[in-house]
Protein backbone atom coordinates (compact mmCIF):
# COMPACT_ATOMS: atom_id res chain seq x y z
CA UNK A 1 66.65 105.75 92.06
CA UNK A 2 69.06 103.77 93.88
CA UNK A 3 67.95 102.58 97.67
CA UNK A 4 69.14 104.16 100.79
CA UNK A 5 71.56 102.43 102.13
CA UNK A 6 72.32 102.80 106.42
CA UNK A 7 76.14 102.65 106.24
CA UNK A 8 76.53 105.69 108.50
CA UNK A 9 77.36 109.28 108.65
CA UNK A 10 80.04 109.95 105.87
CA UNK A 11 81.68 113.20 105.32
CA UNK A 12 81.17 116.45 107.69
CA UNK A 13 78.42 118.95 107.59
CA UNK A 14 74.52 118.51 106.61
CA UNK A 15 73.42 115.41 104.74
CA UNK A 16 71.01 114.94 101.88
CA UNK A 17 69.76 118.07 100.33
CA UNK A 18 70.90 120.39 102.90
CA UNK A 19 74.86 119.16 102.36
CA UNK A 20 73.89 120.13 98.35
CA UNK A 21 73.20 123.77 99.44
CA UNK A 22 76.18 124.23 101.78
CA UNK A 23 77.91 122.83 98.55
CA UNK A 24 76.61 124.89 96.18
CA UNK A 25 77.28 128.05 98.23
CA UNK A 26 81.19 126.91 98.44
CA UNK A 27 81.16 126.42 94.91
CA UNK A 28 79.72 129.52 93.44
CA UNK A 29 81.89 131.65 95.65
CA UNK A 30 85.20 129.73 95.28
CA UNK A 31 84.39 129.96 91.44
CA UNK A 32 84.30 133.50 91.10
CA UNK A 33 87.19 133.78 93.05
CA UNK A 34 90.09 131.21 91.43
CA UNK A 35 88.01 131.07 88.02
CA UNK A 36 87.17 134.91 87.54
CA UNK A 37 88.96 137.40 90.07
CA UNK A 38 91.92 135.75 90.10
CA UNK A 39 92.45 135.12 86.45
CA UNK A 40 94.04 138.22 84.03
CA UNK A 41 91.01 139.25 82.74
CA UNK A 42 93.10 138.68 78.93
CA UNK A 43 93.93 135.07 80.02
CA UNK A 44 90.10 134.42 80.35
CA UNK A 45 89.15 135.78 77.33
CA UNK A 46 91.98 134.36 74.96
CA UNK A 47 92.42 131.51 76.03
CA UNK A 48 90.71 129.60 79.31
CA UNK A 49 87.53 130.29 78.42
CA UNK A 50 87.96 129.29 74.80
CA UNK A 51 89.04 126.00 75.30
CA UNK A 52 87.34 125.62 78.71
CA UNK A 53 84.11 124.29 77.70
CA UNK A 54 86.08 121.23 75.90
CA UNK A 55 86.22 119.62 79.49
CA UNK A 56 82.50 119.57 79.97
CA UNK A 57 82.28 117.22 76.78
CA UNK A 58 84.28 114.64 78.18
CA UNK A 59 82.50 115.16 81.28
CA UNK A 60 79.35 114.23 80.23
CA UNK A 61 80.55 111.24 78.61
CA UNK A 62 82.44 110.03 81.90
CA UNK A 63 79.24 110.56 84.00
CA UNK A 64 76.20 109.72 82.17
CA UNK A 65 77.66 107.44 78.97
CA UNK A 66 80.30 105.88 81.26
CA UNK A 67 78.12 105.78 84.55
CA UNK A 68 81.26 106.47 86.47
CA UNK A 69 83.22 103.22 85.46
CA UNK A 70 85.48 102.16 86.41
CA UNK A 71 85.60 104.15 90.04
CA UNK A 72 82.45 105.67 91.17
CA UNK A 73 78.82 105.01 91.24
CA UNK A 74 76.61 103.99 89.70
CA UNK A 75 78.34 101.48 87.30
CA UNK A 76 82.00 102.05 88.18
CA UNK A 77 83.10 99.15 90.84
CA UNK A 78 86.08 100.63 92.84
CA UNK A 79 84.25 102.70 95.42
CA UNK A 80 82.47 101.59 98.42
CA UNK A 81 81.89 103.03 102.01
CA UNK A 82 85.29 102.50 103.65
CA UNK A 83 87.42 103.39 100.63
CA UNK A 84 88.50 106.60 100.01
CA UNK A 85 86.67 109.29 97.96
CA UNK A 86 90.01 111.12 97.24
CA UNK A 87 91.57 108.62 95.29
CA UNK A 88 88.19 107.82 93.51
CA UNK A 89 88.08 111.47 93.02
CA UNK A 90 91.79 111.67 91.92
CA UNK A 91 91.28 108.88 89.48
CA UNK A 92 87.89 109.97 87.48
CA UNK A 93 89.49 113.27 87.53
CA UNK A 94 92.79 112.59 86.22
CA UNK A 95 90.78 110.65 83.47
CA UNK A 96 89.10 113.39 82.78
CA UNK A 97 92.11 115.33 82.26
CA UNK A 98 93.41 112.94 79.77
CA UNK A 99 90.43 112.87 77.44
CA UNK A 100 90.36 116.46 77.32
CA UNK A 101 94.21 117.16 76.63
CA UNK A 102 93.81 114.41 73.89
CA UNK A 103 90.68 116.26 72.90
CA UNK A 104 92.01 119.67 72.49
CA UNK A 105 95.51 118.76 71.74
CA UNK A 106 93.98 116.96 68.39
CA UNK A 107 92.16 120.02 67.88
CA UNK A 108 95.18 122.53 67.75
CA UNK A 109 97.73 120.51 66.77
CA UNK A 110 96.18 118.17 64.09
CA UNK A 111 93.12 118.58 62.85
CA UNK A 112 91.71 120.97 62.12
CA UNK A 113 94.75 123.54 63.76
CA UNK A 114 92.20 126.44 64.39
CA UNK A 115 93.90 129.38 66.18
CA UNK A 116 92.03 129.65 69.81
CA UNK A 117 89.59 131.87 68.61
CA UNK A 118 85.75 132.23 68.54
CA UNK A 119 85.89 128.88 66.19
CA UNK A 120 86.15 126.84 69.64
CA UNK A 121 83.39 128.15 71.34
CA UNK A 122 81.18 127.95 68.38
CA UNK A 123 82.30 124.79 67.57
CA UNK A 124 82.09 123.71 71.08
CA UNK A 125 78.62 125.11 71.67
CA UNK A 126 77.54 122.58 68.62
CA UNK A 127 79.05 119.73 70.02
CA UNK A 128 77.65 120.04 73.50
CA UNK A 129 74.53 120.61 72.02
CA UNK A 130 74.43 116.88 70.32
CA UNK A 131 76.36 115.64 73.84
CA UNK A 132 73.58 116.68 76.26
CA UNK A 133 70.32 115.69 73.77
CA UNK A 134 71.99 112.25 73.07
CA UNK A 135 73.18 111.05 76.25
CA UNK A 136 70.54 112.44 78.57
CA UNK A 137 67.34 112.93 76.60
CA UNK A 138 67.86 109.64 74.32
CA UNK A 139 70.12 107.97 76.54
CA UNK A 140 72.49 106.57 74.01
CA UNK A 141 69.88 104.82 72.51
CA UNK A 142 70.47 102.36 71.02
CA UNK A 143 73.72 101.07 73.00
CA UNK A 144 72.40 101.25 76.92
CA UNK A 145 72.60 98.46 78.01
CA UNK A 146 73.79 96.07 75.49
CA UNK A 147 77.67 96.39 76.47
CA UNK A 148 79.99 97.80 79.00
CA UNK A 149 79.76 101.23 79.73
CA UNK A 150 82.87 102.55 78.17
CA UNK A 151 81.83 100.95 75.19
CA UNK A 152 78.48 102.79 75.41
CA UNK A 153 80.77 105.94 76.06
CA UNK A 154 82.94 106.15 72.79
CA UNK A 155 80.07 105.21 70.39
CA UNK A 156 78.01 108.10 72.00
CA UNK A 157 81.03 109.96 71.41
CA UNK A 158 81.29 109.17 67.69
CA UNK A 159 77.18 109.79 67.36
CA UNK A 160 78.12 113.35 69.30
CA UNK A 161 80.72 114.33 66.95
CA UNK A 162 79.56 112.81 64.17
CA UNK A 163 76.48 114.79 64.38
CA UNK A 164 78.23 117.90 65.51
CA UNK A 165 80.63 117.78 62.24
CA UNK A 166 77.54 117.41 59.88
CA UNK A 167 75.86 120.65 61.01
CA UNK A 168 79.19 122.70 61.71
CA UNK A 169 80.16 121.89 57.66
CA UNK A 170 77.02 122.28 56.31
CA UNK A 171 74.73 124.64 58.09
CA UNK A 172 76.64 127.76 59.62
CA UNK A 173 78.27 130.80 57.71
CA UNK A 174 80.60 133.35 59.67
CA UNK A 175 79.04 136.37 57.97
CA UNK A 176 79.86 139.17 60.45
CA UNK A 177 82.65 137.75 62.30
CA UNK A 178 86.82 137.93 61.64
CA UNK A 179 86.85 134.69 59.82
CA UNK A 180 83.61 135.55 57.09
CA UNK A 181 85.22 134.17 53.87
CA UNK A 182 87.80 132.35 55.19
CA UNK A 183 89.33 129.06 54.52
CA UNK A 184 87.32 128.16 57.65
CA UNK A 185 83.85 129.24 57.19
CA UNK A 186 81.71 126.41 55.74
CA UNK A 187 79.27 129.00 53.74
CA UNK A 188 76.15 127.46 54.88
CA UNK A 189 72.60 128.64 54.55
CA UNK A 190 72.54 129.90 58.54
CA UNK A 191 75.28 132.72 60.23
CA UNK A 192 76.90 131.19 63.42
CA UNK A 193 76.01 133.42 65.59
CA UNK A 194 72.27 133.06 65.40
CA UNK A 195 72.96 129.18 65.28
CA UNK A 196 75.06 128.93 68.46
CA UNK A 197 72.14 131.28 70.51
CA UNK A 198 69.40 129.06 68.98
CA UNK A 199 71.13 125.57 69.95
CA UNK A 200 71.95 127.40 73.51
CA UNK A 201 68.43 127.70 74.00
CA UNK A 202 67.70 124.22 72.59
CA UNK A 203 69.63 123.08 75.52
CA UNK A 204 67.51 124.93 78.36
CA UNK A 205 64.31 123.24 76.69
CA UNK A 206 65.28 119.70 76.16
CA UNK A 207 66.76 119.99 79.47
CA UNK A 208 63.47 121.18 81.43
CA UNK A 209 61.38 118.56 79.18
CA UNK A 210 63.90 115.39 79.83
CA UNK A 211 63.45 112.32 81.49
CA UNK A 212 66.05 113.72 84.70
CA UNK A 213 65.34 117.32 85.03
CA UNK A 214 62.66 119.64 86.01
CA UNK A 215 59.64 118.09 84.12
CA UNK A 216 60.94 114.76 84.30
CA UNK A 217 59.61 113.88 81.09
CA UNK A 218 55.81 114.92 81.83
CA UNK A 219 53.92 114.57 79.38
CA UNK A 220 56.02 112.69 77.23
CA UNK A 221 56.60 109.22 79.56
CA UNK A 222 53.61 107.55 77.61
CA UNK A 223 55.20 107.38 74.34
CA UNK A 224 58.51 104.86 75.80
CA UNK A 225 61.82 105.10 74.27
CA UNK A 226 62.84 106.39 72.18
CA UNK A 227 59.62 107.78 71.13
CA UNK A 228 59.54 110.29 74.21
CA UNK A 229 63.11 111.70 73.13
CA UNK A 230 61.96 112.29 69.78
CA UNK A 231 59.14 114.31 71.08
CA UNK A 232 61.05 115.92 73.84
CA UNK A 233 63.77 116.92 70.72
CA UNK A 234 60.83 118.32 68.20
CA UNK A 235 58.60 120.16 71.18
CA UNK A 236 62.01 121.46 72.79
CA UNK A 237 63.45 122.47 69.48
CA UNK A 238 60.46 124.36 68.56
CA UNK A 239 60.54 126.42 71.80
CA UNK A 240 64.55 127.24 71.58
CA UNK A 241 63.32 128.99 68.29
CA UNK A 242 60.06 130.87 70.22
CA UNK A 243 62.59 132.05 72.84
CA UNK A 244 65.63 133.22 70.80
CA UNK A 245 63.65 135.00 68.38
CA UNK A 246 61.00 135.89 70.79
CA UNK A 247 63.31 137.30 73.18
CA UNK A 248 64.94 139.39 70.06
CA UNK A 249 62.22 140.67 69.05
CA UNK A 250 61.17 142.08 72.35
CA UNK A 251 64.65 143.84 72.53
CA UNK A 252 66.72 141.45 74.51
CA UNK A 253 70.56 141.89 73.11
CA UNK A 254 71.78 138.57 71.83
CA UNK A 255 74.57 137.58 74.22
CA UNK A 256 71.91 138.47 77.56
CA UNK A 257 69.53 136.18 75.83
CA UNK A 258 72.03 133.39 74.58
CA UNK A 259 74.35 133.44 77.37
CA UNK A 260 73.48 135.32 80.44
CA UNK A 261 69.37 133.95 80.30
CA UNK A 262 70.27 130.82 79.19
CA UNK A 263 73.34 129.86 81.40
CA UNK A 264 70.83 130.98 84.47
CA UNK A 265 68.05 128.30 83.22
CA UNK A 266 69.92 125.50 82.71
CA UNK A 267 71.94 125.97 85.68
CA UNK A 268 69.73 125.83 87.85
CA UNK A 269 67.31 122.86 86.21
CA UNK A 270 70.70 120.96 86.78
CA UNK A 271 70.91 122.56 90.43
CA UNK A 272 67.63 122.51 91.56
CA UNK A 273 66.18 118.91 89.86
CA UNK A 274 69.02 116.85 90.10
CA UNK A 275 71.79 118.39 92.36
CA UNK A 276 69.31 119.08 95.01
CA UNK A 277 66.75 116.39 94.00
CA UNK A 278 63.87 118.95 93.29
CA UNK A 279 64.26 121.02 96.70
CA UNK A 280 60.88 121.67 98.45
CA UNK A 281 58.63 120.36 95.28
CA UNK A 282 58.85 116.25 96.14
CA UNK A 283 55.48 116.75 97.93
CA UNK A 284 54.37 116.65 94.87
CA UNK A 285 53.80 114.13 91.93
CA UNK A 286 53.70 114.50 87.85
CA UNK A 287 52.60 117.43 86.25
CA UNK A 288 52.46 119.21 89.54
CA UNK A 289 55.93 118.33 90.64
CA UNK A 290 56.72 119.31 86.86
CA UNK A 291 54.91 122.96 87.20
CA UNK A 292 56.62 123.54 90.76
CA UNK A 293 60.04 122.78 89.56
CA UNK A 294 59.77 124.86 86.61
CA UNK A 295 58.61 128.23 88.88
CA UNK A 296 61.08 126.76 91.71
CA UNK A 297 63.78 127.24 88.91
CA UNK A 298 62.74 130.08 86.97
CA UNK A 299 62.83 132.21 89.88
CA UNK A 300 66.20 131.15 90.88
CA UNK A 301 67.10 132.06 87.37
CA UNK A 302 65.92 135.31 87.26
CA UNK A 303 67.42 136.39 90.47
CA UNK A 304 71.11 134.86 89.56
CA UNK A 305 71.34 136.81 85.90
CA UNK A 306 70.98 139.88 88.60
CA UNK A 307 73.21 138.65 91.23
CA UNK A 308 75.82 137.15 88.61
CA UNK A 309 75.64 140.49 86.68
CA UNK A 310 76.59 142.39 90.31
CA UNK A 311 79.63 139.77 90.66
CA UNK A 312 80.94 140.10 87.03
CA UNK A 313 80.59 143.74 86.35
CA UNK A 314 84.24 144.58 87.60
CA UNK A 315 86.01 141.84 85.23
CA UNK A 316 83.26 143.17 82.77
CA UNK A 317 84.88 146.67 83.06
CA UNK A 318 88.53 145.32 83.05
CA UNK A 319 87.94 143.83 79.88
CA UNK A 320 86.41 147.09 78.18
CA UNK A 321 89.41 148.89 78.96
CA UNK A 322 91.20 146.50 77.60
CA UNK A 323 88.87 146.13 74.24
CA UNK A 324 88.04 142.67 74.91
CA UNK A 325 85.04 141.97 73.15
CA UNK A 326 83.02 139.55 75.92
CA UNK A 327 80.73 141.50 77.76
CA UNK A 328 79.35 140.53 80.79
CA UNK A 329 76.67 138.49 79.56
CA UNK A 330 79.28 136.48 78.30
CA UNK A 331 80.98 136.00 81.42
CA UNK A 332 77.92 134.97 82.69
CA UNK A 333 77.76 132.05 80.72
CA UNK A 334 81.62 131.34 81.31
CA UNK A 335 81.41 131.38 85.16
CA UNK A 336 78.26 129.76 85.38
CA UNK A 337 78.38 126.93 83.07
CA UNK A 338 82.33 126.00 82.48
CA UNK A 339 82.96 127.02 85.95
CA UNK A 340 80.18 126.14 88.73
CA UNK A 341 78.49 123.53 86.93
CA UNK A 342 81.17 122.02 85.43
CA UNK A 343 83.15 121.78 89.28
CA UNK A 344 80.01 121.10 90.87
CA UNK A 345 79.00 117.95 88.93
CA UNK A 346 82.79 116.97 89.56
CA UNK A 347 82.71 117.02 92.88
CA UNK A 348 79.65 115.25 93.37
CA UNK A 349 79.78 112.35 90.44
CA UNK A 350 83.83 111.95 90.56
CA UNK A 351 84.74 112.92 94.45
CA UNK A 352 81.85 112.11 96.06
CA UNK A 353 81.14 115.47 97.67
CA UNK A 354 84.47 114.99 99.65
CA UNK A 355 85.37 116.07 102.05
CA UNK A 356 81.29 116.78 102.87
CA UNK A 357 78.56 114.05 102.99
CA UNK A 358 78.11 111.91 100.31
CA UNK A 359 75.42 113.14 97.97
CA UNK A 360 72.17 111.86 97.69
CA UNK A 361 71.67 108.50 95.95
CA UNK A 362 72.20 108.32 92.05
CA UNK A 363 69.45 109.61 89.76
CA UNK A 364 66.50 111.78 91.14
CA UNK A 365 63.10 111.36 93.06
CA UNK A 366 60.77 108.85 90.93
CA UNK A 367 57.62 111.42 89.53
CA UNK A 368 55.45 109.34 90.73
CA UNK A 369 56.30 109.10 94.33
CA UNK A 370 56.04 111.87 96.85
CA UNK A 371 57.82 112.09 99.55
């Protein structure tokens, strides 16, 4: 974790954690406003939330592959106290922007021209699956470190999507859905929708179990790297499959357990661990720290799939009347993940929590040291 450095107040409002929760609150109520109220409810559904989670790819690339180069912290160079955070913020931003009109103008317009559909969001799911295990939990091993960090971020990019393309034309089948037998449907042994709930839950487990969030790695930190990502993938993949067909079989419907469950945990392991650098659990160290963060999070889970199924219930409705087939466990997923996490992670990695304090330093409290 990067050192405190005493360059003075910067920003207005709370610093440190507090500033993340004033944050969070402006965040989660401006993104149900502009991103769900505000929005034809047949807008979201057809098309902005179809192609919306293509910007989070491209995000994670930017912030953890890249390391913020060439603007922000930690590797990009531009930024210092004394500069401004808006054009920083403008820059990494409008980069952003780039990658993903590049990203899903190739996508409609040249390969592989899928009408916005279901395919994206399937497809998408798979691809930000391979994004967040390789660049977080193996940490583009084996490029960190050995050249520049944009460098680092294409080949994990290739590695994402070459992995992504393997399993989307081999493994799935769209049995059930409008495109079963199509040109498009690769056939394979599993049926997409069971896939894309499976590898949503993979996410919430290698998330809690990696080296950043919740756990920290505990108790995998012994084996180095990259033998603790390869346990952290195996143990995390074998609980995804526990919890999607556990939660099944106990009468869960699909899309609350896929979407509306699983947007909720990994949310808040994101908010909680590393947004708010583990929040009232720093006192302690290891596998306590670990165990705290997990209930620490699993409560606030719990009590946003209620308070995001009060908020989304009326768009819910408005899209039964008009036979839109996303329910509200669906929209759960939308505005949580593609919509508060996505904008929250932009604010603080690109525009340095402008115009608020800056967030805290890079990375999150060592295990090991309480504080």
């Amino acid at each position: 974790m990067a050192k405190n450095v005493d360059v003075g107040k910067i920003g207005i409002g709370p610093e440190g954690r507090m500033g993340g929760v004033l944050q969070v609150f402006v965040f989660l109520a401006a993104g149900l406003l502009l991103g769900c109220y505000l929005l034809p409810p047949d807008f979201i559904a057809m098309k902005f939330f179809p192609l919306l989670l293509f910007y989070l790819i491209p995000l994670v690339h930017l912030a953890v592959a890249g390391l913020g180069w060439p603007l922000v912290p930690p590797m990009g160079t531009w930024w210092a106290p004394g500069k401004s955070r808006v054009v920083a913020g403008l820059g990494m931003t409008a980069i952003l922007a780039i990658f993903t009109f590049i990203f899903i103008f190739f996508m409609t317009s040249v390969y592989p021209k899928w009408p916005i559909s279901p395919l994206y969001p399937w497809f998408g799911t798979v691809l930000f699956w391979a994004t967040l295990l390789y660049t977080i939990n193996w940490d583009c091993w084996p490029f960190r470190g050995k050249m520049h960090p944009w460098a680092t971020m294409f080949l994990a990019f290739f590695v994402n999507l070459g992995i992504t393309l393997l399993i989307w034309n081999f493994v799935p089948n769209f049995g059930g859905t409008p495109f079963e037998n199509s040109p498009m449907d690769p056939k394979g042994p599993v049926n997409i929708l069971w896939l894309t709930g499976y590898l949503n839950w993979a996410m919430v487990w290698y998330t809690y179990l990696n080296p950043t969030f919740t756990t920290q790695g505990t108790p995998f930190q012994k084996l180095g790297h990259p033998g603790g990502a390869i346990a952290q993938t195996i143990v995390s993949h074998i609980l995804a499959y526990v919890s999607w067909t556990g939660t099944l079989a106990l009468g869960m419907s699909p899309t609350f357990s896929s979407c509306a469950l699983m947007a909720s945990l990994l949310f808040w392991s994101y908010i909680h661990s590393w947004h708010l650098n583990f929040l009232g659990v720093t006192k302690f160290t290891g596998g306590k720290r670990a165990v705290a963060a997990f209930v620490v999070e699993l409560i606030l889970a719990l009590i946003w799939v209620y308070v995001s199924r009060i908020a989304l219930t009326p768009i819910a409705a408005k899209m039964a009347a008009l036979n839109i087939p996303l329910d509200v466990n669906v929209l759960t997923l939308y505005y949580t993940l593609t919509i508060c996490l996505g904008t929250i992670i932009i604010h603080n990695v690109f525009w340095l929590r402008w115009p608020l304090t800056l967030p805290m330093p890079p990375g999150t409290p060592p295990p090991d040291q309480a504080e």
